[in-house]
N, C-alpha and C. Protein backbone atom coordinates (compact mmCIF):
# COMPACT_ATOMS: atom_id res chain seq x y z
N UNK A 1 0.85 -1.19 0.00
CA UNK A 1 0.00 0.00 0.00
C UNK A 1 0.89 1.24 0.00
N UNK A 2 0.42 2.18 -0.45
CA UNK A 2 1.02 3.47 -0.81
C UNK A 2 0.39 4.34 -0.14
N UNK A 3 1.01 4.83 0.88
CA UNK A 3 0.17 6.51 1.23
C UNK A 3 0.31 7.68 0.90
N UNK A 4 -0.94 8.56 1.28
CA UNK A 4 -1.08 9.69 0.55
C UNK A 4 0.83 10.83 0.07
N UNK A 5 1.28 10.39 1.52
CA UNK A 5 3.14 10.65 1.65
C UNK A 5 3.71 9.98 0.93
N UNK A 6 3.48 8.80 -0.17
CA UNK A 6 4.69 8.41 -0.78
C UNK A 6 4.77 7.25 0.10
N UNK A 7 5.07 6.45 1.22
CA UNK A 7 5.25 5.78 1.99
C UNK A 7 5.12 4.47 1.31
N UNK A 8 5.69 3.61 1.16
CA UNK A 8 5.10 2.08 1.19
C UNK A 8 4.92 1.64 2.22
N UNK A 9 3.85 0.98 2.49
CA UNK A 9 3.72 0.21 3.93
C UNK A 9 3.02 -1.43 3.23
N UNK A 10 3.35 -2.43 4.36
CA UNK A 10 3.04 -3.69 3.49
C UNK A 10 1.74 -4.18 3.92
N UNK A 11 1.19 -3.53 5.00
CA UNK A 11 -0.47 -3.89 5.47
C UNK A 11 -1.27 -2.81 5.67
N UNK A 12 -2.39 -2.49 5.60
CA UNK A 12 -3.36 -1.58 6.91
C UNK A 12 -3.21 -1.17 7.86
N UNK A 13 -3.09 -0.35 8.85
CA UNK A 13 -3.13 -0.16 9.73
C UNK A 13 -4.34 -0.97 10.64
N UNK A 14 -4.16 -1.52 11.72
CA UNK A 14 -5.31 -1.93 12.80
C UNK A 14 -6.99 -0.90 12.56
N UNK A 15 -6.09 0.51 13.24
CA UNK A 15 -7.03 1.13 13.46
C UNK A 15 -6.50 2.59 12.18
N UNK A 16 -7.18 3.22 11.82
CA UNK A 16 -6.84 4.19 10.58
C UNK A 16 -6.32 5.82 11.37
N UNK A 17 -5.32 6.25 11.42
CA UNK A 17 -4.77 7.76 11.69
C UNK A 17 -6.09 8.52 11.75
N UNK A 18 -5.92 9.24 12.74
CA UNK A 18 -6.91 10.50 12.88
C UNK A 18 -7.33 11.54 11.78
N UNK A 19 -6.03 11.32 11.52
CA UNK A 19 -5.77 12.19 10.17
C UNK A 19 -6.25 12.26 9.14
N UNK A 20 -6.60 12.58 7.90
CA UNK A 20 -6.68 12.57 6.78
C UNK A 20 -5.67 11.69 6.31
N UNK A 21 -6.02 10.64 5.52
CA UNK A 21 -4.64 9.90 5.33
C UNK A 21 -5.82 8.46 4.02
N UNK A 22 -4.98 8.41 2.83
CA UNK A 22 -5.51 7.44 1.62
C UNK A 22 -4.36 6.66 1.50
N UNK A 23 -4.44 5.52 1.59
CA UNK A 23 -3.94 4.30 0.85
C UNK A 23 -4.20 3.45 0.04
N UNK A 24 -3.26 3.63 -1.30
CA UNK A 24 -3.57 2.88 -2.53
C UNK A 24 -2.62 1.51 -2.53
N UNK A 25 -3.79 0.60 -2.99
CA UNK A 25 -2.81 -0.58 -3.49
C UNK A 25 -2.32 -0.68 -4.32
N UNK A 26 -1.04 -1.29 -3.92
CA UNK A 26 0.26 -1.48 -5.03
C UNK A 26 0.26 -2.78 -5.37
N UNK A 27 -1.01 -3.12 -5.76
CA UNK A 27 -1.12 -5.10 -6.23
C UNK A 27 -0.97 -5.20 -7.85
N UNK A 28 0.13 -6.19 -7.90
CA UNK A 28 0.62 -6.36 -9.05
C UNK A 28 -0.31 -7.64 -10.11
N UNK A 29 -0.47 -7.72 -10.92
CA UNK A 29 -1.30 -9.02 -11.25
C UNK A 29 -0.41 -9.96 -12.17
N UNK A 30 -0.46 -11.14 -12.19
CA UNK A 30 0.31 -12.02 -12.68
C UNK A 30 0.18 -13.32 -12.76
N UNK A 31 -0.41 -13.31 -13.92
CA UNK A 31 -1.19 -14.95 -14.05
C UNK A 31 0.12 -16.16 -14.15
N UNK A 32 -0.64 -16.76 -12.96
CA UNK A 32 0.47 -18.05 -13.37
C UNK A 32 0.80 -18.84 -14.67
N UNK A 33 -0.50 -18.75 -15.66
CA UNK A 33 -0.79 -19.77 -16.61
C UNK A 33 0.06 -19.35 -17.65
N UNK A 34 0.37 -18.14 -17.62
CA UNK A 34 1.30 -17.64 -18.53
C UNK A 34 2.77 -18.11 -18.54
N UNK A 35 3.06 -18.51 -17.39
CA UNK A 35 4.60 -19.43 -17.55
C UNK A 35 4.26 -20.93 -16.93
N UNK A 36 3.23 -21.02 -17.26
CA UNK A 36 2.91 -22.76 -16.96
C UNK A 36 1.52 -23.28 -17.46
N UNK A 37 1.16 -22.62 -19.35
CA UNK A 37 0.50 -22.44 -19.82
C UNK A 37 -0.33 -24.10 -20.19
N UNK A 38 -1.42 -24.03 -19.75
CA UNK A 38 -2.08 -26.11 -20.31
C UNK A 38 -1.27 -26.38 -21.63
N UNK A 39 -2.27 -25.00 -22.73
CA UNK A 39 -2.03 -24.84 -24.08
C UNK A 39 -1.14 -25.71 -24.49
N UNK A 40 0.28 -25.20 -24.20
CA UNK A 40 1.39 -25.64 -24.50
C UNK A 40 1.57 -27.26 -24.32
N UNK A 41 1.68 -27.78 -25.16
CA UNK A 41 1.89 -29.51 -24.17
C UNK A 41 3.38 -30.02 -24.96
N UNK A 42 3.52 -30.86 -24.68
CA UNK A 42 5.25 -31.14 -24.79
C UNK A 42 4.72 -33.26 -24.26
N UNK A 43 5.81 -33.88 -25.27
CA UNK A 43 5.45 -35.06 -25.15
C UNK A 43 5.84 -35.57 -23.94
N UNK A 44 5.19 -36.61 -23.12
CA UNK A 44 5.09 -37.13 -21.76
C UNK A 44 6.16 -38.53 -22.20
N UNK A 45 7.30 -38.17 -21.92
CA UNK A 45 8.22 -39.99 -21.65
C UNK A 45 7.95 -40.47 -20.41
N UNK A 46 7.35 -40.18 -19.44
CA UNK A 46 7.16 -40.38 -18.09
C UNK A 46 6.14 -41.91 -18.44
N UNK A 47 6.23 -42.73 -17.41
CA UNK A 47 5.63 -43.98 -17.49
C UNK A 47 3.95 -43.62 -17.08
N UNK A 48 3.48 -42.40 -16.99
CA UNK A 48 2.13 -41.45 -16.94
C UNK A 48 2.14 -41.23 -18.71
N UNK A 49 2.93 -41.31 -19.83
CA UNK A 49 2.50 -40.70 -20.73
C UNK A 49 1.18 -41.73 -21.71
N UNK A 50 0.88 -42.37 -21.15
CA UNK A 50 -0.67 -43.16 -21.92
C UNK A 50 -1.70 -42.27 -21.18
N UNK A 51 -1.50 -41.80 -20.24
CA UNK A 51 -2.71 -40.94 -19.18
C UNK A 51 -3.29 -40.19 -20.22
N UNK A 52 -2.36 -39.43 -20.93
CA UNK A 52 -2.88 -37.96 -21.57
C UNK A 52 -3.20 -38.47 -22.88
N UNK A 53 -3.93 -37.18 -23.42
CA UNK A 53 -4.28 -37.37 -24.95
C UNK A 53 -3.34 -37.03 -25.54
N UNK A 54 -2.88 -37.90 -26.78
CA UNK A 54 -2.13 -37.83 -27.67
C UNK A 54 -0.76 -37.40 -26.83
N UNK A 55 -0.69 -38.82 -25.66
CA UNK A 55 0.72 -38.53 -24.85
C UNK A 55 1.67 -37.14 -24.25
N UNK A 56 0.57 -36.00 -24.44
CA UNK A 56 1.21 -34.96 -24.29
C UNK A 56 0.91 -34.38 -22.96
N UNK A 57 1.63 -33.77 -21.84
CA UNK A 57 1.67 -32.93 -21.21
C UNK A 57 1.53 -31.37 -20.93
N UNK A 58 0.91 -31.03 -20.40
CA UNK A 58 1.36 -29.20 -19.75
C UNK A 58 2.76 -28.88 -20.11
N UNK A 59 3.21 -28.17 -21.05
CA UNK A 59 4.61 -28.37 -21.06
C UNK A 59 5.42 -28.15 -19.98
N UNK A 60 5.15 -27.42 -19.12
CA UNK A 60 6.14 -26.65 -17.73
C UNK A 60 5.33 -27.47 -16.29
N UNK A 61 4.67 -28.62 -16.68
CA UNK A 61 4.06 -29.10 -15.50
C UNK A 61 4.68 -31.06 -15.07
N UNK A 62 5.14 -30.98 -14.22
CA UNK A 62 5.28 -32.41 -14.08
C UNK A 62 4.20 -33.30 -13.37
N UNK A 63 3.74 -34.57 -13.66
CA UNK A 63 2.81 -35.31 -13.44
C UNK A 63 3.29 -36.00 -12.31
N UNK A 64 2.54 -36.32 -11.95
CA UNK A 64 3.11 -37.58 -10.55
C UNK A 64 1.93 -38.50 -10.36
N UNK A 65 1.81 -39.48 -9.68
CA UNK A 65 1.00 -41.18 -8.47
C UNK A 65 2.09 -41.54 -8.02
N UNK A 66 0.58 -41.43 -6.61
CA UNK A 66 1.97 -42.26 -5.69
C UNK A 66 2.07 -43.34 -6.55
N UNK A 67 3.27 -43.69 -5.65
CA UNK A 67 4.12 -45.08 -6.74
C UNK A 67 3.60 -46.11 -5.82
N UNK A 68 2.85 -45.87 -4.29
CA UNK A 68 2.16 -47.24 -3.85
C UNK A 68 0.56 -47.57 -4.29
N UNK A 69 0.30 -47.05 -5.25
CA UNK A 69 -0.79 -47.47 -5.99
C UNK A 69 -0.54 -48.64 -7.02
N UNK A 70 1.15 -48.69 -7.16
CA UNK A 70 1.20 -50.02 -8.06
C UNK A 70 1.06 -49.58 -9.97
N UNK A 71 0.81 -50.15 -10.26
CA UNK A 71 1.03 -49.69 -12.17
C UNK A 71 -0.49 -50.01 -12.53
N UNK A 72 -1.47 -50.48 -11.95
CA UNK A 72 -2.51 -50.45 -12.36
C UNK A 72 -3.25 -49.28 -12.55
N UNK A 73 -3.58 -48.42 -13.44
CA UNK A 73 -4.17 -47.02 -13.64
C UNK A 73 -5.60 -46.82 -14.52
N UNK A 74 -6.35 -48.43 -15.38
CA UNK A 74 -6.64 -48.48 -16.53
C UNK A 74 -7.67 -47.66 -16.39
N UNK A 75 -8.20 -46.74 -17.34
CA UNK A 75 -9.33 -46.16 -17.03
C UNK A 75 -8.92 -44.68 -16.75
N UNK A 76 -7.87 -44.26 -16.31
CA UNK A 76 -7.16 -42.69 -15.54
C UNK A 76 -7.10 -41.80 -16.87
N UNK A 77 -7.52 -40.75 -17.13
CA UNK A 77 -6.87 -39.94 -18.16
C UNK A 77 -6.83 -38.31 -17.19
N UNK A 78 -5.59 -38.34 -17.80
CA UNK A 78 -5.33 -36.22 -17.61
C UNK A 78 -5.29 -35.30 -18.98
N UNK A 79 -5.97 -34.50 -18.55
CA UNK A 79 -6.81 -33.96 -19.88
C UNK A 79 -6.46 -32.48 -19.78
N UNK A 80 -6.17 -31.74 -20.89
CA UNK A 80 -5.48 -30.34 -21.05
C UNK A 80 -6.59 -29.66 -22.52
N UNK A 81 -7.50 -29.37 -21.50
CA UNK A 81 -8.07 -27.99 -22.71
C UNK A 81 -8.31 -26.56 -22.13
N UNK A 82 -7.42 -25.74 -23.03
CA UNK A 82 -7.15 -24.37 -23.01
C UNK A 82 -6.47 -24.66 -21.31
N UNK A 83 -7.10 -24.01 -20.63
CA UNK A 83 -6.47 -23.79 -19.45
C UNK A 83 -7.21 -24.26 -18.36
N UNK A 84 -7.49 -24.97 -18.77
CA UNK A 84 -8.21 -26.23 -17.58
C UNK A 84 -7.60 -26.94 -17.60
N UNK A 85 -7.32 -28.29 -16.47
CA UNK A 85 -6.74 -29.46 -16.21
C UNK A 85 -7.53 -29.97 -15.85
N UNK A 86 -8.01 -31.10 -16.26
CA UNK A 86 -8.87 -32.78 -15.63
C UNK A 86 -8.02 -34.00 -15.58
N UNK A 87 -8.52 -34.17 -14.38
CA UNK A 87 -8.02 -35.82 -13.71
C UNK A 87 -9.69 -36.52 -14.22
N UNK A 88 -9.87 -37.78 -15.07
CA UNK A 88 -10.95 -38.54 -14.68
C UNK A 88 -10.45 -39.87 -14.89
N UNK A 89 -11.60 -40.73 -14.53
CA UNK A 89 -11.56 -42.10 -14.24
C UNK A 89 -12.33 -42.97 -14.42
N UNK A 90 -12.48 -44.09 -14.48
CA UNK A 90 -13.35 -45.17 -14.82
C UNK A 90 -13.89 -45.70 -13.51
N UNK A 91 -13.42 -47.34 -13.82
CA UNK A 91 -13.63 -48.10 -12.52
C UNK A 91 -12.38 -48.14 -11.83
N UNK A 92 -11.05 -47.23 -12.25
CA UNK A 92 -9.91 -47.35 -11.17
C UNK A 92 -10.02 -46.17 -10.57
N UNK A 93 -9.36 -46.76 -9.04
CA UNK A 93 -8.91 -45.40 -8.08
C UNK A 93 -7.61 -44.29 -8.33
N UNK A 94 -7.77 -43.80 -8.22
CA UNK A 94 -6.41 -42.81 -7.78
C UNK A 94 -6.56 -42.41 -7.08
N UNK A 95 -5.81 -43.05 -6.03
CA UNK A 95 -5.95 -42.49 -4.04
C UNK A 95 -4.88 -40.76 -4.32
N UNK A 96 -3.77 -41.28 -5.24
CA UNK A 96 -3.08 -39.37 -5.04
C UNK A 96 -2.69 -39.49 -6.29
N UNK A 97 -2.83 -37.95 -6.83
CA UNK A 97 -1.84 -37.87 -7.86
C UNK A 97 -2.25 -36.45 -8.72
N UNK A 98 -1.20 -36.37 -9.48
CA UNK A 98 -1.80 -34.68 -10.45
C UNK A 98 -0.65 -34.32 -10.86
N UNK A 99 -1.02 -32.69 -10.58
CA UNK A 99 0.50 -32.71 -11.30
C UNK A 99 0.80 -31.21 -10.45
N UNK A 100 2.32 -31.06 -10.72
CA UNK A 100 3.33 -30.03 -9.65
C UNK A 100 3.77 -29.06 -10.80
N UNK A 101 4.13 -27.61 -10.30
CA UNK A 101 4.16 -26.97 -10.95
C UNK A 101 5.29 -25.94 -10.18
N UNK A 102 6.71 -25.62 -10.19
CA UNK A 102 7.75 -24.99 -9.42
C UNK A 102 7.27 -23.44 -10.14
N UNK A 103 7.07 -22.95 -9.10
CA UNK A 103 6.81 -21.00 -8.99
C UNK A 103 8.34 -20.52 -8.48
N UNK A 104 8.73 -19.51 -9.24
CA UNK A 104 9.63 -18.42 -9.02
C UNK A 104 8.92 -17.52 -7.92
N UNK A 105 8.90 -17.08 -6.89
CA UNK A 105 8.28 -16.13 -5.85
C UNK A 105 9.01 -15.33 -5.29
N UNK A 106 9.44 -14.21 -4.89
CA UNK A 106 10.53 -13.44 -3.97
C UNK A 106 9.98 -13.50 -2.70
N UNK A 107 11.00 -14.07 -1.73
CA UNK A 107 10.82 -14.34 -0.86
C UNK A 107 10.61 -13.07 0.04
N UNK A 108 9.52 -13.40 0.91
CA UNK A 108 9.23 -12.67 2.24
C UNK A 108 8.03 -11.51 1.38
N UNK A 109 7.47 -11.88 -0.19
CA UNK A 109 6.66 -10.64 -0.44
C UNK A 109 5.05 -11.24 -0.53
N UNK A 110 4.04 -10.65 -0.31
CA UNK A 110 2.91 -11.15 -0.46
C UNK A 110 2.19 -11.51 -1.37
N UNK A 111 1.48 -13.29 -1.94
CA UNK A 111 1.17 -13.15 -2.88
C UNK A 111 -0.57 -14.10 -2.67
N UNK A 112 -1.77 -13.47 -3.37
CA UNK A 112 -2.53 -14.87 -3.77
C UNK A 112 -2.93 -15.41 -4.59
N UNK A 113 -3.26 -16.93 -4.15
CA UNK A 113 -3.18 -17.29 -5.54
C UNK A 113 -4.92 -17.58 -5.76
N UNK A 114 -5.61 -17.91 -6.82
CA UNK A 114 -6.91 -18.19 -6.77
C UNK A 114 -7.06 -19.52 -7.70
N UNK A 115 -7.12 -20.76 -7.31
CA UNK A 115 -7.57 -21.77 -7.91
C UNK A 115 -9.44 -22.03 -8.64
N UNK A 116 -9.62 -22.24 -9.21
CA UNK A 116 -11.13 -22.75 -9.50
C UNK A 116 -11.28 -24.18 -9.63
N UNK A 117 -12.16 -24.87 -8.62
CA UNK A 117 -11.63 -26.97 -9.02
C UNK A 117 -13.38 -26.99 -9.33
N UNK A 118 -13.46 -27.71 -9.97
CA UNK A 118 -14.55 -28.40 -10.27
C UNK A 118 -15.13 -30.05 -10.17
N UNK A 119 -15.84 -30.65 -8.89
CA UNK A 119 -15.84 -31.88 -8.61
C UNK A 119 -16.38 -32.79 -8.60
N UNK A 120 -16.43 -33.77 -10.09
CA UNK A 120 -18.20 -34.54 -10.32
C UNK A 120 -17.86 -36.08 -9.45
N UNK A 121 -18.93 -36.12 -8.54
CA UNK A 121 -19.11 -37.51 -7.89
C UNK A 121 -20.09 -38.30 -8.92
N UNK A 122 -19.68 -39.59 -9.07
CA UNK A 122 -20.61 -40.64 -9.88
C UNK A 122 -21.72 -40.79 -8.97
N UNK A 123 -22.43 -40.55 -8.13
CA UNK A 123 -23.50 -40.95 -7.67
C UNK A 123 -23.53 -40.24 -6.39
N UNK A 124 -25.06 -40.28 -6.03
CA UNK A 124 -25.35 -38.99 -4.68
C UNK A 124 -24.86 -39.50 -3.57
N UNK A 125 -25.13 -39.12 -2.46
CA UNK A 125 -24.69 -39.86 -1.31
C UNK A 125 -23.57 -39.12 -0.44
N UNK A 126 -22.36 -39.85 -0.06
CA UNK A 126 -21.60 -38.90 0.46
C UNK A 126 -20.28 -39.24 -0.25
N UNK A 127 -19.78 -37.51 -0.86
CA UNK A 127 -18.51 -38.08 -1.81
C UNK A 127 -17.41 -38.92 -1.11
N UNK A 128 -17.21 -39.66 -2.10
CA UNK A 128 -15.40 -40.20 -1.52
C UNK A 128 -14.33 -39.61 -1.85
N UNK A 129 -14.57 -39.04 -3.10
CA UNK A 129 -13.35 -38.88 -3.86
C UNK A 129 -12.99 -37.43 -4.08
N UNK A 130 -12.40 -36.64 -4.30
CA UNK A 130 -12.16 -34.70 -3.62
C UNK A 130 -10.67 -34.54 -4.40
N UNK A 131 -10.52 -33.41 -4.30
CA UNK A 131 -8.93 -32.70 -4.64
C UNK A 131 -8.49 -32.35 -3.54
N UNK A 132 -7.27 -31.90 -3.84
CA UNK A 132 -6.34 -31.12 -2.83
C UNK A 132 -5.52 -30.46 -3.39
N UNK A 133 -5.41 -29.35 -3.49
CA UNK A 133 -4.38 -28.40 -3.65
C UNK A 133 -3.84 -27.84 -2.61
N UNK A 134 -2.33 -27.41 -3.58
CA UNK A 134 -1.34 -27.25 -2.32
C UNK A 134 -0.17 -25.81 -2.63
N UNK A 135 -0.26 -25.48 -2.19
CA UNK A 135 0.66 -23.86 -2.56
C UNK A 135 1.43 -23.10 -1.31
N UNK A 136 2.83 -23.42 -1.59
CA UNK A 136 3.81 -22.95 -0.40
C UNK A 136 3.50 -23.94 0.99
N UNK A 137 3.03 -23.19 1.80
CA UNK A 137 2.78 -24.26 3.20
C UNK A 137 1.69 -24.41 3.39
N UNK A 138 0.78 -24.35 2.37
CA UNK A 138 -0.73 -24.62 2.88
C UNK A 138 -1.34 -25.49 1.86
N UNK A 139 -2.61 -25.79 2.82
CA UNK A 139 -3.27 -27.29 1.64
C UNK A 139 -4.72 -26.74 1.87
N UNK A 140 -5.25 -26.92 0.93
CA UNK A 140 -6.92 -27.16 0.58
C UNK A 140 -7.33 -28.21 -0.01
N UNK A 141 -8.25 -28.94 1.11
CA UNK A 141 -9.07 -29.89 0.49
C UNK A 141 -10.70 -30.07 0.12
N UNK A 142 -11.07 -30.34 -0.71
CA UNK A 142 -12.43 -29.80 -1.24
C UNK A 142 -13.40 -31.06 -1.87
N UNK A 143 -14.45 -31.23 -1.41
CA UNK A 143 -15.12 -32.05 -1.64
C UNK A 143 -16.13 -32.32 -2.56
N UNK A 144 -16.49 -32.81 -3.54
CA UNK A 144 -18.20 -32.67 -4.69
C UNK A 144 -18.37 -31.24 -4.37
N UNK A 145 -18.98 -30.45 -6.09
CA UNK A 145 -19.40 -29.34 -6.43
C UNK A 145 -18.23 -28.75 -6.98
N UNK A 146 -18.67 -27.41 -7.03
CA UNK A 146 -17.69 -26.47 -7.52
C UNK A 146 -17.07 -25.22 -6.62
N UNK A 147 -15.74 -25.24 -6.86
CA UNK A 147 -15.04 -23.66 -5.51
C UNK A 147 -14.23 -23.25 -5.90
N UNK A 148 -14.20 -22.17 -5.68
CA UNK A 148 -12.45 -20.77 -5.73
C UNK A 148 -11.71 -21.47 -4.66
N UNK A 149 -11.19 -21.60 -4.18
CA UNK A 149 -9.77 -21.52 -3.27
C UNK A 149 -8.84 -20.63 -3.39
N UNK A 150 -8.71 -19.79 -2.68
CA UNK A 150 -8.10 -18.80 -2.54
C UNK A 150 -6.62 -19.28 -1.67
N UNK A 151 -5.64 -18.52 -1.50
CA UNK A 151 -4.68 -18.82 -0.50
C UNK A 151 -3.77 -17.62 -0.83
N UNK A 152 -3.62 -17.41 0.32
CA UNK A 152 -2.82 -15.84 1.06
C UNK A 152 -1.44 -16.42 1.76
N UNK A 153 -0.56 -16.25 1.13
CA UNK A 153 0.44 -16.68 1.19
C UNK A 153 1.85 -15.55 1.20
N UNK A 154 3.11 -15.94 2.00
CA UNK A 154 4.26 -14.68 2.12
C UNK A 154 5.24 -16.11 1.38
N UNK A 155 5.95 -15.55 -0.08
CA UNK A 155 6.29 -16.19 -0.95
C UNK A 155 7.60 -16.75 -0.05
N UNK A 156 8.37 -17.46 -0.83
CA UNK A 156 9.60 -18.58 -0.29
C UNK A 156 10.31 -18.89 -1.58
N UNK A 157 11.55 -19.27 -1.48
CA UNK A 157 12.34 -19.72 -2.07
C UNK A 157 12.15 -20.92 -3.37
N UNK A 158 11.83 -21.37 -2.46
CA UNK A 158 11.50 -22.89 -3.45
C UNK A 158 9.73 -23.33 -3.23
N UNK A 159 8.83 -22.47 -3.77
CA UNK A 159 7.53 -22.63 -3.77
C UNK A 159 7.56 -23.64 -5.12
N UNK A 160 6.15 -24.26 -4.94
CA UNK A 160 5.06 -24.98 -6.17
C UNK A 160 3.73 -24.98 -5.66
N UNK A 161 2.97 -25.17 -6.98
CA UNK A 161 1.71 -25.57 -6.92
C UNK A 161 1.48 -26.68 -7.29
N UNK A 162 0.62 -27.76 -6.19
CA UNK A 162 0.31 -28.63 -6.71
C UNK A 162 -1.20 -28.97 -6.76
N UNK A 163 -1.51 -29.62 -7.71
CA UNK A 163 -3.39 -29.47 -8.25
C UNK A 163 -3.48 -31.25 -7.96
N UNK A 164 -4.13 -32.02 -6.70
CA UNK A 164 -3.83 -33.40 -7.00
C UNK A 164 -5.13 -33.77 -7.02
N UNK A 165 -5.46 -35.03 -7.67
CA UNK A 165 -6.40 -35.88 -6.64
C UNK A 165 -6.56 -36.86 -5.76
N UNK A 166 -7.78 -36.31 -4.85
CA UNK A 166 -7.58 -36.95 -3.55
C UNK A 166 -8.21 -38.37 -3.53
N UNK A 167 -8.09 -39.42 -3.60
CA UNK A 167 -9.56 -40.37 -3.52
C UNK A 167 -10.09 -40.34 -4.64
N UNK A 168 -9.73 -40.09 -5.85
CA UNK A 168 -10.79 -40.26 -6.65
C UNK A 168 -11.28 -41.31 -7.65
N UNK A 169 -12.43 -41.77 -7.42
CA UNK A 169 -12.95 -42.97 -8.20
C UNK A 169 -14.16 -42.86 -8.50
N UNK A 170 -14.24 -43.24 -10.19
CA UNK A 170 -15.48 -42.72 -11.10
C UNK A 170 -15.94 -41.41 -10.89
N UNK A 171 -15.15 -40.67 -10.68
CA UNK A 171 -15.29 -39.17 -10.42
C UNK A 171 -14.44 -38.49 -11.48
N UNK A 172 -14.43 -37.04 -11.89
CA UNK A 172 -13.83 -35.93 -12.28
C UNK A 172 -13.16 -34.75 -11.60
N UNK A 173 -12.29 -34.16 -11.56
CA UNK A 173 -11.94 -32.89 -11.39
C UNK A 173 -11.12 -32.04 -12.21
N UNK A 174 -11.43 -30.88 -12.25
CA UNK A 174 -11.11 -30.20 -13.34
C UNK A 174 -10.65 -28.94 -12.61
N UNK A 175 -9.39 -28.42 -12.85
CA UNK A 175 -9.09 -27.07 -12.28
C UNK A 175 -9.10 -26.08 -13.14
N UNK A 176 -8.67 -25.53 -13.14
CA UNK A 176 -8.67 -23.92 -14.13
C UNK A 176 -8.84 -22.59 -13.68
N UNK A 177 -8.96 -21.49 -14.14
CA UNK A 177 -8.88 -20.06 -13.99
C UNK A 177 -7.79 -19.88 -12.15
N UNK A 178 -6.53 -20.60 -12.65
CA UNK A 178 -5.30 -20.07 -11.72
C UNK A 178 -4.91 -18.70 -11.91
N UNK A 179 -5.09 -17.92 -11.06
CA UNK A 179 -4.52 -17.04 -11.01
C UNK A 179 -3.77 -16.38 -9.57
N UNK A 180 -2.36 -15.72 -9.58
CA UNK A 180 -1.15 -15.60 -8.65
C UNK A 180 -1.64 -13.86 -8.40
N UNK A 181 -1.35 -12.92 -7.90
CA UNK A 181 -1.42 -11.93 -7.42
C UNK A 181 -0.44 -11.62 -6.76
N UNK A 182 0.08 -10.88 -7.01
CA UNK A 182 1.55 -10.52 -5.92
C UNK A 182 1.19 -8.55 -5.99
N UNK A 183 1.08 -8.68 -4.66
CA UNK A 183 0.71 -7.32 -3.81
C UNK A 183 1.98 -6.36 -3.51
């Protein structure tokens, strides 16, 4: 924030000066997707590259499962249109998996980020199967329907984003409209 003096200050005040006194934000905008664009895909040699269509990847995104799920996957696809990402599935599980994404951040400055997940359960009842995203030191986990996730975060050295799924079987999730904010 900027005050009416020129000042940078990095929060609000508690309570606001007696004074006459305006503070403008100095929030910078900066879409992540732009250096870790879906669009872009780049061929998958990873033992994940049957997952995707036409074997291709996020180009700047690495895929991961846990590796104690074993090699059975049949049925799993990860799916890249425009700037959405989908995990779906058949009749197999994927207890974890998605994909990681290493952020450049300057450390100690404020940034958020805004995820959008989208979460179809095969049948009513109570979901099993959910996402989790994960950014710097914090996790969100989210269950059937649709949500923003937001996360307010003071950047670090060696940040990522990761978009996984949690539990999911005969279900969908789909992320998209990421966007980073640095204040």
């Amino acid at each position: 924030w900027k005050t009416s003096g020129g000042t940078i200050v990095s929060a609000l005040p508690g309570t606001f000066p007696p004074n006459e006194e305006t503070y403008t934000a100095q929030w910078k905008l900066d879409n992540l997707v732009k250096n870790a664009d879906f669009a872009k895909l780049t061929s998958d040699t990873s033992p994940l590259k049957d997952y995707w269509t036409d074997e291709k990847r996020p180009a700047s995104w690495n895929t991961w499962v846990d590796k104690t799920q074993g090699d059975a996957h049949d049925g799993i696809t990860f799916k890249t249109v425009e700037k959405t990402f989908t995990i779906a599935t058949g009749a197999t599980e994927l207890k974890k998996g998605g994909i990681q994404q290493p952020i450049t951040l300057e450390t100690g400055v404020h940034y958020t980020l805004s995820v959008t997940v989208k979460l179809t359960n095969a049948s009513g009842g109570t979901p099993k199967g959910g996402c989790e995203v994960k950014f710097c030191d914090k996790t969100e986990i989210k269950y059937g329907g649709t949500h923003t996730i937001p996360f307010d975060v003071i950047g670090t050295a060696s940040a990522k984003l990761e978009l996984l799924a949690k539990g999911l079987q005969n279900k969908k999730v789909e992320f998209s409209a990421i966007t980073l904010t640095k204040k």
